[in-house]
Protein backbone atom coordinates (compact mmCIF):
# COMPACT_ATOMS: atom_id res chain seq x y z
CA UNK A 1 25.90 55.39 21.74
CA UNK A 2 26.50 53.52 18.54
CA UNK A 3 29.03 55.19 15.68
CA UNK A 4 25.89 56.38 13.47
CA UNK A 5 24.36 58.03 16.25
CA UNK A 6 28.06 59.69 16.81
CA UNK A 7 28.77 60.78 13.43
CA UNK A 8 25.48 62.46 13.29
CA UNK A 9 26.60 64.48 16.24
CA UNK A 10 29.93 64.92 14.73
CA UNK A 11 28.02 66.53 11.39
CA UNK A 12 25.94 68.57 13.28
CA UNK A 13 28.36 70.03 15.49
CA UNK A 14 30.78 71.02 12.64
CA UNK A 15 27.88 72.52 11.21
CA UNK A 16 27.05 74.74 13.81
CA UNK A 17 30.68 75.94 14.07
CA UNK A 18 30.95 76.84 10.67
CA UNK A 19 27.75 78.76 10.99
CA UNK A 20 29.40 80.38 13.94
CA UNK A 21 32.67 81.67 11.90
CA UNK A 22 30.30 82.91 9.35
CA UNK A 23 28.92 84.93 11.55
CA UNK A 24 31.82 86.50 12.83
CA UNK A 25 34.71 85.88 10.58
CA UNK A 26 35.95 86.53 6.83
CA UNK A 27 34.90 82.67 6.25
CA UNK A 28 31.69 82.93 3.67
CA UNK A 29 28.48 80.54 3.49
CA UNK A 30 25.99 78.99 0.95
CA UNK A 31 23.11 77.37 2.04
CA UNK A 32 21.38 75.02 0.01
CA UNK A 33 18.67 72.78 0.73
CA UNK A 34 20.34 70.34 2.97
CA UNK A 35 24.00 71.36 1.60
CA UNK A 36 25.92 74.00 3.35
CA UNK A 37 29.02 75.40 1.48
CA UNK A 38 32.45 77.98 3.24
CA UNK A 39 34.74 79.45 1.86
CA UNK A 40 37.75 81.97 2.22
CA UNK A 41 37.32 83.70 -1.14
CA UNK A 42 40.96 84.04 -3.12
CA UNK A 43 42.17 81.03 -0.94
CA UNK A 44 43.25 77.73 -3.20
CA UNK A 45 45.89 75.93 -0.95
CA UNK A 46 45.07 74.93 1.72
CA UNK A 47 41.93 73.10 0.95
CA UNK A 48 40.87 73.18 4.74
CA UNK A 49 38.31 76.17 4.60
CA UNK A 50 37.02 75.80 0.98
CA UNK A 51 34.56 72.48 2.15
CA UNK A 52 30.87 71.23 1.54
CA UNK A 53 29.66 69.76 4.27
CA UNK A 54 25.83 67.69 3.41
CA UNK A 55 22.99 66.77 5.40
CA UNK A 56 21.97 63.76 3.40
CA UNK A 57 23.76 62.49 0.14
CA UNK A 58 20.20 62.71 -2.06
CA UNK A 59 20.57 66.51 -1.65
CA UNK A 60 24.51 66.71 -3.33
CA UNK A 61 23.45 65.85 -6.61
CA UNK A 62 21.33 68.80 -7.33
CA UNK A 63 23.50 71.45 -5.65
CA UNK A 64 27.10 70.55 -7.33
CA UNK A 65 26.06 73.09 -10.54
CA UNK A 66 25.22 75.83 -7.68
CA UNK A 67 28.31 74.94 -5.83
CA UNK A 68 30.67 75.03 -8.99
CA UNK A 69 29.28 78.85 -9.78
CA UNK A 70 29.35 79.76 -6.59
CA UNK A 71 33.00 79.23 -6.01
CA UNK A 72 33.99 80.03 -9.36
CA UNK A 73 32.40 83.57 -8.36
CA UNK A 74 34.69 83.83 -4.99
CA UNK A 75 37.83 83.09 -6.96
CA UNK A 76 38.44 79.47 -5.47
CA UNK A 77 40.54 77.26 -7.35
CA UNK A 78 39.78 74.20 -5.84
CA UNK A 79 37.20 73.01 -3.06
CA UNK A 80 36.70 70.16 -0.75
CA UNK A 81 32.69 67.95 -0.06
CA UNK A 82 33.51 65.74 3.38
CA UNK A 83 31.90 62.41 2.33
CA UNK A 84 31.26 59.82 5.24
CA UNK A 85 32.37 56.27 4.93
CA UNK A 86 30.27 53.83 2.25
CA UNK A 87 28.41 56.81 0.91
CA UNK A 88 28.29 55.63 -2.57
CA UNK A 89 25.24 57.50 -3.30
CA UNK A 90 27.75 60.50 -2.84
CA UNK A 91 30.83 59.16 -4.34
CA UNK A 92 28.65 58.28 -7.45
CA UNK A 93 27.27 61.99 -7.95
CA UNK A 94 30.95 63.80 -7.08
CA UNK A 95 32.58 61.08 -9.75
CA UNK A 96 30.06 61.92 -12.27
CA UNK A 97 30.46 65.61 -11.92
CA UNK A 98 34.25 65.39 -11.97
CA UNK A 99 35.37 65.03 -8.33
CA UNK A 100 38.17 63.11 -6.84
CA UNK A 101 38.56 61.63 -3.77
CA UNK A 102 42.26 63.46 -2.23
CA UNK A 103 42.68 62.24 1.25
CA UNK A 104 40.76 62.83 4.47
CA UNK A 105 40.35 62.84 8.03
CA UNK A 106 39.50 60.53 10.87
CA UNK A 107 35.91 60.75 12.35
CA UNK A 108 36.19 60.27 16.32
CA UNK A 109 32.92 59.82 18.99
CA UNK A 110 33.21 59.19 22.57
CA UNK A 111 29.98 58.56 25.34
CA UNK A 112 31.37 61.09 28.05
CA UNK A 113 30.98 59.00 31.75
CA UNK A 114 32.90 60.16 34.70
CA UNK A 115 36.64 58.92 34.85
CA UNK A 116 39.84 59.86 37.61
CA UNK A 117 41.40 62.76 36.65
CA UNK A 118 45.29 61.86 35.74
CA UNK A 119 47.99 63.22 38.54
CA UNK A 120 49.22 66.19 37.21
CA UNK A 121 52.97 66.42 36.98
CA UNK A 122 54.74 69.20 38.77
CA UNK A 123 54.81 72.37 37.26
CA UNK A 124 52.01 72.32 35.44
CA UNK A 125 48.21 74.04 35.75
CA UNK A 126 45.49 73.20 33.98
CA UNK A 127 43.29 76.42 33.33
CA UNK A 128 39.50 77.14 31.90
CA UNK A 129 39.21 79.59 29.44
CA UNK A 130 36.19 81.56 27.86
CA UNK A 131 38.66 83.62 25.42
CA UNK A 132 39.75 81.79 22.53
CA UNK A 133 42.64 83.90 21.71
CA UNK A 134 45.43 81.53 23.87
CA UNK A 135 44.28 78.78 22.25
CA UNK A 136 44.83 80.42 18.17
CA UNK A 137 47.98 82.02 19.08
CA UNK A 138 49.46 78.29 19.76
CA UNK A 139 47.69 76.69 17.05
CA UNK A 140 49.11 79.44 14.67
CA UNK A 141 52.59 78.10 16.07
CA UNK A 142 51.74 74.60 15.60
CA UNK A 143 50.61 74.67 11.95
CA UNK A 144 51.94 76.32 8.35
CA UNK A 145 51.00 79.79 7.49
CA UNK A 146 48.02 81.35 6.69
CA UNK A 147 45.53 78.68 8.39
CA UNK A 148 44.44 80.72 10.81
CA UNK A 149 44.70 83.93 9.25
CA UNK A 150 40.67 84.20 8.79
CA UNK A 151 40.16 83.45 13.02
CA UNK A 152 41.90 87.09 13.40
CA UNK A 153 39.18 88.93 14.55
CA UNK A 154 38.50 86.14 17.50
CA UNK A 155 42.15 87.55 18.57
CA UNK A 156 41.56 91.17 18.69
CA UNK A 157 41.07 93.65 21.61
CA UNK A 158 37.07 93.29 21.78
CA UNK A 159 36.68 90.06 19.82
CA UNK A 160 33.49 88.64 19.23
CA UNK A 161 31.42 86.89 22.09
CA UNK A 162 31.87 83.64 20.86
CA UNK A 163 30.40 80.43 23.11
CA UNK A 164 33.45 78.44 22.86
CA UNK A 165 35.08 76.60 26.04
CA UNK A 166 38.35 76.44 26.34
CA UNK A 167 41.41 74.28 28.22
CA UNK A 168 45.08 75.36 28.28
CA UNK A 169 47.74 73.42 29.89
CA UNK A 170 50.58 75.96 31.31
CA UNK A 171 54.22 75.11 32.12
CA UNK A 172 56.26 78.52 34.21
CA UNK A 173 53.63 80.85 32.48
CA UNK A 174 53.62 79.08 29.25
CA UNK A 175 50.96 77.74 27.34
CA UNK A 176 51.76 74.38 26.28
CA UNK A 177 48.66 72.55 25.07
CA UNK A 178 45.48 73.56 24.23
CA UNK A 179 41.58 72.55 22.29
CA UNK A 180 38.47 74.53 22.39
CA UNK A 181 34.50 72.71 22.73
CA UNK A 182 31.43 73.78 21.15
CA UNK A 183 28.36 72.31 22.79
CA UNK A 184 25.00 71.52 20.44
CA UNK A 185 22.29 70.05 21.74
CA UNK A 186 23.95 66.74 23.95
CA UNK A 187 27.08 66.96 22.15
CA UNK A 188 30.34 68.92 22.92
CA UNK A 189 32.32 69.32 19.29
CA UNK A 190 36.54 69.40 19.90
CA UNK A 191 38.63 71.84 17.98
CA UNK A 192 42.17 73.47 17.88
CA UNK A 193 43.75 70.82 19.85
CA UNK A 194 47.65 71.70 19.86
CA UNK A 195 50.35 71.21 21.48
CA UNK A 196 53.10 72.99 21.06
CA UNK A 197 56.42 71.23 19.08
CA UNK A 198 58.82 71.56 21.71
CA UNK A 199 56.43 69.75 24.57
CA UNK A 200 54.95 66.84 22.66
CA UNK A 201 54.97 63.28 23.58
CA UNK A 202 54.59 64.39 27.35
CA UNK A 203 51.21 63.47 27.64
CA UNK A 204 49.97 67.15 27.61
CA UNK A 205 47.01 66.58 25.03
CA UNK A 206 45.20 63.84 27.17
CA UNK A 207 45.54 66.27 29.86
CA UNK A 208 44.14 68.87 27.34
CA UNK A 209 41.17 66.48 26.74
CA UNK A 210 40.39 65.17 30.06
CA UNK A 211 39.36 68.59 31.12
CA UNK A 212 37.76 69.19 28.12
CA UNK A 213 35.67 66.14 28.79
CA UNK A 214 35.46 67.53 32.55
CA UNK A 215 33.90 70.65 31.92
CA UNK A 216 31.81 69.02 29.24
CA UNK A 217 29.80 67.00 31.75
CA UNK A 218 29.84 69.63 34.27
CA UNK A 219 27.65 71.27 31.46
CA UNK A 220 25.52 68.74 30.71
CA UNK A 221 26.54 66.98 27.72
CA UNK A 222 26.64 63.44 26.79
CA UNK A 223 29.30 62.89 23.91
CA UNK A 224 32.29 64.72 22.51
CA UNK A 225 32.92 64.15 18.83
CA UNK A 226 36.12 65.51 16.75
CA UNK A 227 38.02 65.03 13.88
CA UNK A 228 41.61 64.07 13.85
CA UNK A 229 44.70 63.97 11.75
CA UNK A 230 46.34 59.92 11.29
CA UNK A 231 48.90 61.22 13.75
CA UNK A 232 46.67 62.11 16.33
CA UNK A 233 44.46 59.17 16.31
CA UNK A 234 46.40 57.06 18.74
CA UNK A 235 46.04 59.77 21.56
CA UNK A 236 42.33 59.72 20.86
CA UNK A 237 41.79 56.28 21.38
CA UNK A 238 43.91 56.66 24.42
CA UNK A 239 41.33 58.65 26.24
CA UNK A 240 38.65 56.92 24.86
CA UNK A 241 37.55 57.84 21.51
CA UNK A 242 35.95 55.21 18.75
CA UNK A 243 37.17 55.43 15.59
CA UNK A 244 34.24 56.15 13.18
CA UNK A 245 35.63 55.97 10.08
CA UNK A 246 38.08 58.28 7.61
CA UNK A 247 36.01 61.33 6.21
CA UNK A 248 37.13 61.62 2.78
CA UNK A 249 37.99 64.61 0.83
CA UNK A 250 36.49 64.71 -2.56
CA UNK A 251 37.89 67.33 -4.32
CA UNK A 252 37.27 69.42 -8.13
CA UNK A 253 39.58 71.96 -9.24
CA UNK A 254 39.01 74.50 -11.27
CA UNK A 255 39.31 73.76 -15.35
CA UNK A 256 38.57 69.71 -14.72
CA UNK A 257 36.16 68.55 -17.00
CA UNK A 258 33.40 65.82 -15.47
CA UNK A 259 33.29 62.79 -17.38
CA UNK A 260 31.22 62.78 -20.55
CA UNK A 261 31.10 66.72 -20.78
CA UNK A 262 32.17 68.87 -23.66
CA UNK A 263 34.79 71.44 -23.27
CA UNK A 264 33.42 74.85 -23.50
């Protein structure tokens, strides 16, 4: 499967998720013609929920007035559009209407084939899960405050029925490491992957992601596609990922003035 065909998979999939939380959390939507918009209204830092996410660059140009309003009217200081690598038809619009590029994240694709399963060290279980709540309660340990806040309601007594397959690695009782999947079409989409602070370096997330990948052909999928932080790169590639690429965060912020335009 070649890295085009993989980042394809990897847009796709986030798409659908985001439609998902939509659907069933406080995150809000805007769909545009081939430009789909979230947001957490009233939420400037962290950037990670206020994003653009584009099905083709030719349609960003046209929606970036919509998109400007449209956050303006939820309150958002500052937003996020996920441009692929050597999209310059993308970077040329976002520069032009007063975008920055701020960082990003690594794009990751792997073609799922059959591999041994590691030897699991005493102690530990690894466990399939249908309920995602295991898996937020650890990633609300694992990073800062308030980034999971808007998942809440996948935590509560009846939550919603969510198609989301989860693996948790335990330790006595205790869950150590964790990551969700979200299958579209061929293609099983990796979130959430955590592992808690005081187990790392123990070789718990490959575990996490060899039974992700496990389960993922037992269901009939092909690839797995994720994004990554820098640090967790390495451990991708260990079990087999490609990189495709940083995913780079152009961002505006509210009161910037694009290039060329005249202070109201």
């Amino acid at each position: 499967m070649t890295d085009a065909e993989l980042t394809a998979r990897l847009r796709a999939n986030l798409l659908a998720l985001k439609a998902l939380q939509t659907r069933t959390t406080a995150l809000r939507g805007l769909e545009l013609p081939g430009v789909r918009a979230l947001c957490l209204p009233g939420r400037g830092i962290p950037l990670f929920q206020q994003q653009v996410l584009y099905t083709h660059p030719e349609a960003l140009a046209p929606a970036l007035p919509r998109l400007e309003a449209w956050y303006r009217d939820q309150h958002v200081p500052a937003w996020r559009v996920l441009v692929t690598p050597g999209d310059s038809h993308a970077e040329s619009a976002l520069a032009a209407a007063g975008y920055a590029p701020e960082g990003g994240m690594p794009a990751m694709g792997l073609s799922l084939a059959p591999t041994p399963s590691s030897r699991l060290p005493p102690g530990l279980t690894v466990e399939r899960s249908e309920d995602p709540r295991e898996v937020i309660a650890l990633n609300r340990r694992c990073y800062p405050p308030g980034i999971m806040d808007f998942l809440g309601v996948w935590e509560g007594e009846s939550p919603p029925d969510v198609p989301l397959h989860g693996v948790l690695v335990r330790e006595a009782g205790r869950v150590l490491s964790v990551g969700l999947a979200l299958d579209l079409d061929d293609t099983a989409g990796v979130y959430m992957v955590a592992t808690h602070p005081d187990a790392r370096r123990r070789g718990l997330g490959a575990l996490v992601m060899e039974g992700l990948h496990a389960d993922a052909l037992a269901r009939g999928r092909a690839a797995s596609v994720l994004q990554s932080s820098e640090e967790g790169v390495g451990m991708y590639q260990h079990v087999g990922y490609r990189h495709l690429g940083t995913w780079v965060n152009w961002v505006r912020r509210a009161g910037q003035v694009a290039p060329g335009a005249v202070p109201g």
